[in-house]
Structure formats: C-alpha cells, structure tokens
C-alpha atoms as a PDB file:
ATOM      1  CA  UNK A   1       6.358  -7.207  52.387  1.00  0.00           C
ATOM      2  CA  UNK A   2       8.584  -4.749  50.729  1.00  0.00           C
ATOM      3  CA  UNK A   3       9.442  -7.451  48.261  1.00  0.00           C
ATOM      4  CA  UNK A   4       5.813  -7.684  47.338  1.00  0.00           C
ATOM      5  CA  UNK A   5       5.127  -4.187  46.930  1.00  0.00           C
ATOM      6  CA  UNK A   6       8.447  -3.515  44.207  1.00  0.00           C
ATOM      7  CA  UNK A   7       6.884  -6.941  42.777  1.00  0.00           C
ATOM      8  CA  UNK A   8       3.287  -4.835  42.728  1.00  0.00           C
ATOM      9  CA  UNK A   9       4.905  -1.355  40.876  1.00  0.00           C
ATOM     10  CA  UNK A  10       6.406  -4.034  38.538  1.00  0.00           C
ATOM     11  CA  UNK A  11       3.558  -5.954  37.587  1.00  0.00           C
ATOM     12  CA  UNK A  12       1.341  -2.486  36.834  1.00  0.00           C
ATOM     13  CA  UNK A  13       4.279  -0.895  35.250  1.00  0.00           C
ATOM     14  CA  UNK A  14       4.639  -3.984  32.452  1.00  0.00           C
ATOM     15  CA  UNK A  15       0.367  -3.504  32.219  1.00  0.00           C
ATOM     16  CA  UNK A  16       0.449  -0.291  31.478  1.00  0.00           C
ATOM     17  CA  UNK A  17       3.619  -0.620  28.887  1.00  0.00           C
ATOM     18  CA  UNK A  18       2.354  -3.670  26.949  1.00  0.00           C
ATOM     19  CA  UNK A  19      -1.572  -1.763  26.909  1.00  0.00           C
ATOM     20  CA  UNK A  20       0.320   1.306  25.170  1.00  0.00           C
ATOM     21  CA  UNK A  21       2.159  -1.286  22.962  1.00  0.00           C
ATOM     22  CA  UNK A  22      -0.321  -2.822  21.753  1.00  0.00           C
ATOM     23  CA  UNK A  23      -2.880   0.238  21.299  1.00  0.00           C
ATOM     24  CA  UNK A  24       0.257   2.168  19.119  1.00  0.00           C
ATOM     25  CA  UNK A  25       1.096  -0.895  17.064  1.00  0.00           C
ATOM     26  CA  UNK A  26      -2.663  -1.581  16.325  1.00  0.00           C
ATOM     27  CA  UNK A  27      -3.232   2.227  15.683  1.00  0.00           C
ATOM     28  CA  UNK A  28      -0.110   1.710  13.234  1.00  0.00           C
ATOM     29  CA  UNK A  29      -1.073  -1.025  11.375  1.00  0.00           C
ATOM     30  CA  UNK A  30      -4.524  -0.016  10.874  1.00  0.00           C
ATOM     31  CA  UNK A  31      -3.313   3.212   9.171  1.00  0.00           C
ATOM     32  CA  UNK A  32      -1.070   1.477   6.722  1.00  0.00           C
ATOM     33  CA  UNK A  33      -3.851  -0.417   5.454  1.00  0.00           C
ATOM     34  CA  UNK A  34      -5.858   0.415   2.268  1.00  0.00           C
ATOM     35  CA  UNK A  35      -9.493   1.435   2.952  1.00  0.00           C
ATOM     36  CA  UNK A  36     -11.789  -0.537   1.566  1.00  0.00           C
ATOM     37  CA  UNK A  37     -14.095   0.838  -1.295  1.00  0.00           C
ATOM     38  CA  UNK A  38     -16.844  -0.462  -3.841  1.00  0.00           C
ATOM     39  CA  UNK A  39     -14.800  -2.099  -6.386  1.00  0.00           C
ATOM     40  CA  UNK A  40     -16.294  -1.233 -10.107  1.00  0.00           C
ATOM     41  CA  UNK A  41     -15.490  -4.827 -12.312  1.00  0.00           C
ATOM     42  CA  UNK A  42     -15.329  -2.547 -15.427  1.00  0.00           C
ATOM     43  CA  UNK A  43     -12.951  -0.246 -13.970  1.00  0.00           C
ATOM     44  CA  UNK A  44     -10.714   0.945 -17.080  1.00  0.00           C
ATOM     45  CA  UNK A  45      -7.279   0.676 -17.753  1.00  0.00           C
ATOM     46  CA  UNK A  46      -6.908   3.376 -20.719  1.00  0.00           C
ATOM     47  CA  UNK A  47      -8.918   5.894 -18.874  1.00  0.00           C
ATOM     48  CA  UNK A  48      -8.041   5.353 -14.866  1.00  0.00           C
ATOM     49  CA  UNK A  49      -4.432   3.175 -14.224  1.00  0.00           C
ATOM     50  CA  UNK A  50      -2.637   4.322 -16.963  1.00  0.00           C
ATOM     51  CA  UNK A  51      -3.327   7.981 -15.988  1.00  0.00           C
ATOM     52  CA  UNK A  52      -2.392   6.733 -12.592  1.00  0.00           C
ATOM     53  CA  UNK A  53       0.770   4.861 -13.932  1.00  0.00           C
ATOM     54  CA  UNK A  54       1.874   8.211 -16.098  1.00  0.00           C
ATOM     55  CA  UNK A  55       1.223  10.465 -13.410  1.00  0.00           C
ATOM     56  CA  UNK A  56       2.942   8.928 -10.153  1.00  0.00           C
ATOM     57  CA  UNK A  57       5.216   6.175 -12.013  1.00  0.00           C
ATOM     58  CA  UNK A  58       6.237   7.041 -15.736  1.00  0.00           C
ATOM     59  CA  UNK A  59       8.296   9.512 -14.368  1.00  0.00           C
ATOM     60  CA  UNK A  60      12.095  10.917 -15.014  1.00  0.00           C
ATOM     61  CA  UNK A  61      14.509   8.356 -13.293  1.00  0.00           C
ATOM     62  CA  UNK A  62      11.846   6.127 -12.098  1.00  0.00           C
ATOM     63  CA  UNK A  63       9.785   3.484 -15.376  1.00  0.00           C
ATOM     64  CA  UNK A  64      10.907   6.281 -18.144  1.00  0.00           C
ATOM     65  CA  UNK A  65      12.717   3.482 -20.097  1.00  0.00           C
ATOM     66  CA  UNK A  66      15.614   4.593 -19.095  1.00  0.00           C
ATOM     67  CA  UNK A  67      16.325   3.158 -15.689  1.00  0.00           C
ATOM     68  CA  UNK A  68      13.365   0.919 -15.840  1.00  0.00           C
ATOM     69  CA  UNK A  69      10.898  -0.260 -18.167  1.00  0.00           C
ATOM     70  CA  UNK A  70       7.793   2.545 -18.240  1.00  0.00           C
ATOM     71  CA  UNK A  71       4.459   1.281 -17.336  1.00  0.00           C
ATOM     72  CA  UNK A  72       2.805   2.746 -19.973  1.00  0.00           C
ATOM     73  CA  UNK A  73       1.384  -0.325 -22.398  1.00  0.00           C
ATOM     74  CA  UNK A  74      -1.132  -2.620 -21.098  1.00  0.00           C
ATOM     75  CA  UNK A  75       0.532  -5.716 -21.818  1.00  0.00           C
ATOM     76  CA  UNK A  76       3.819  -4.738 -20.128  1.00  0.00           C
ATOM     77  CA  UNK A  77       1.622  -3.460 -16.907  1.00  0.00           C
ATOM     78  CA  UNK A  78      -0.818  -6.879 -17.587  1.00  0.00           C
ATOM     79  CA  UNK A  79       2.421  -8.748 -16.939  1.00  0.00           C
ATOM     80  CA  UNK A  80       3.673  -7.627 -14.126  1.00  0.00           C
ATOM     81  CA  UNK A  81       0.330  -6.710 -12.575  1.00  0.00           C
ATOM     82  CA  UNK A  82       1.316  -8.867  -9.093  1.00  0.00           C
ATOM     83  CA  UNK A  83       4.827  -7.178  -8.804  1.00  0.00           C
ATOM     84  CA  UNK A  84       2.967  -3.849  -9.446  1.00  0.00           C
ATOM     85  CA  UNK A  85       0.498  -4.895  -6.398  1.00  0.00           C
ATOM     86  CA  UNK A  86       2.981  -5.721  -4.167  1.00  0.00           C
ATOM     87  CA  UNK A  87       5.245  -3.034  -4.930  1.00  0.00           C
ATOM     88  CA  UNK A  88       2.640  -0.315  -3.888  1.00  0.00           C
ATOM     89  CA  UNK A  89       1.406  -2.231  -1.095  1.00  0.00           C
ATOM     90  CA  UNK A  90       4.906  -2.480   0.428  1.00  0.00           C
ATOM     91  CA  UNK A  91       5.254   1.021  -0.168  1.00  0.00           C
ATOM     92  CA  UNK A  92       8.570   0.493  -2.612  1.00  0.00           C
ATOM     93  CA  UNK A  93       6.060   2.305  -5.497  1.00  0.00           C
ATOM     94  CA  UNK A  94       6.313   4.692  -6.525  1.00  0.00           C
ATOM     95  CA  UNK A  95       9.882   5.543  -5.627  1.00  0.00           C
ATOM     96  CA  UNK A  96       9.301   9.573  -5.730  1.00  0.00           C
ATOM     97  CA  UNK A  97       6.142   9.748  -3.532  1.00  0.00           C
ATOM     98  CA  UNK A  98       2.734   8.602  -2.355  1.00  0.00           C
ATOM     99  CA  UNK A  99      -0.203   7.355  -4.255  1.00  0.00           C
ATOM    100  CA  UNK A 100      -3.722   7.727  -2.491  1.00  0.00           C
ATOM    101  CA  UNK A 101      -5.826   5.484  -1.280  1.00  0.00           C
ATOM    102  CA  UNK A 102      -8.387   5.644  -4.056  1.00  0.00           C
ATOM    103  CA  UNK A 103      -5.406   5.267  -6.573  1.00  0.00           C
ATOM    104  CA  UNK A 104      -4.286   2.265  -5.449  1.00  0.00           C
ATOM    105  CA  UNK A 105      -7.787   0.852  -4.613  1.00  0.00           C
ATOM    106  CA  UNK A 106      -8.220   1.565  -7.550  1.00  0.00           C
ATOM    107  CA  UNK A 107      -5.527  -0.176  -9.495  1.00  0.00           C
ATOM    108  CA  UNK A 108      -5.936  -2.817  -7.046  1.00  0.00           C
ATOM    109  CA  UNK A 109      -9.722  -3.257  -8.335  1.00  0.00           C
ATOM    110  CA  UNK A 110      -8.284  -3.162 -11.917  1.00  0.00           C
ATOM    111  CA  UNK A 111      -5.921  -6.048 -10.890  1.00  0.00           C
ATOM    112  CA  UNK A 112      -8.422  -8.158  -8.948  1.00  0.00           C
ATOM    113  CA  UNK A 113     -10.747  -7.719 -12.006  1.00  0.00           C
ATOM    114  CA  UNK A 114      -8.411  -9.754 -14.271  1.00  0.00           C
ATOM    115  CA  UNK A 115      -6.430  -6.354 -15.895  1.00  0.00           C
ATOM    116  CA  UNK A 116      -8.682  -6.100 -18.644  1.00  0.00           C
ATOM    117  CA  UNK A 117      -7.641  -4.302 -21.736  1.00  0.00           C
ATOM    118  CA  UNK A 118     -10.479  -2.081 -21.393  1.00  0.00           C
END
C-alpha cells in the first residue's frame, strides 16, 4: 500500500512538471516568433529596407566594409536576400541589437515579394 501511494506522489509530481514544461516552452516559442502582418507587394526597398539596413546593420564594426560587406546597394542585399532572412530570424542580425517586429516583417515582405528594385 505504501508502495502505491510513493508510486501516486510520483505519478502527479511528473503531471504537474511536464504541464509546466510544456506551457513555458510553448509560451517561449510563441514569443520568438514574428507576428504576422498585412504584407504590402510594393513594399520599397530605397525608401523602407535600406533605411532599415543603414540604421540597425550598416553600422561601425558590423557591414561598414570594413569587417563585412555593408548592405547598402540593392544588388549586394538582392543577393544575399535568404542569408539576410535567416540571419535575422535566427537572431545572429544584427550583431549590435534588436530589430522590431515590423522591421523585419517588413524586410521579410520585401524578400517574399521577389526584392524588387523599387
């Protein structure tokens, strides 16, 4: 009987830790996660990523042309438009802070749009 009561403790115990497991790591993920927005197709590169790019990216010891290649001309940031993606997605962009949400949905949108010269 005593057996079956430790077994009992046990059995809620491991309920109750894999319920907070799961709630945290679905809390987690959730917040890592872009929101979603309307997408605009005509979205421009001159007049919203590359202010984007200058601001959070085209910085001193990050794409100045120094240590890396600046993301400042459309075909160089056309190019490399999936590493770009990823890079902010994974969080390795931009090296000396954060971009918002509605940045990167926004260069995202640009991307998905076919990176028009626009």
């Amino acid at each position: 009987m005593k057996y079956f009561k430790n077994n009992k403790i046990v059995a809620y115990f491991v309920i109750i830790m894999s319920t907070s497991l799961i709630i945290s790591c679905s809390k987690q993920s959730s917040e890592t996660i872009p929101a979603t927005s309307t997408c605009d197709p005509n979205i421009s590169f001159i007049n919203t990523v590359k202010p984007i790019l200058d601001r959070d990216c085209n910085t001193a010891g990050c794409h100045d042309d120094k240590v890396i290649t600046a993301l400042n001309i459309y075909q160089t940031v056309h190019d490399g438009a999936a590493q770009i993606r990823l890079s902010i997605t994974t969080g390795k962009m931009p090296k000396n802070g954060t971009i918002s949400i509605a940045d990167k949905n926004a260069i995202f949108c640009w991307i998905d749009n076919g990176a028009k010269n626009n």
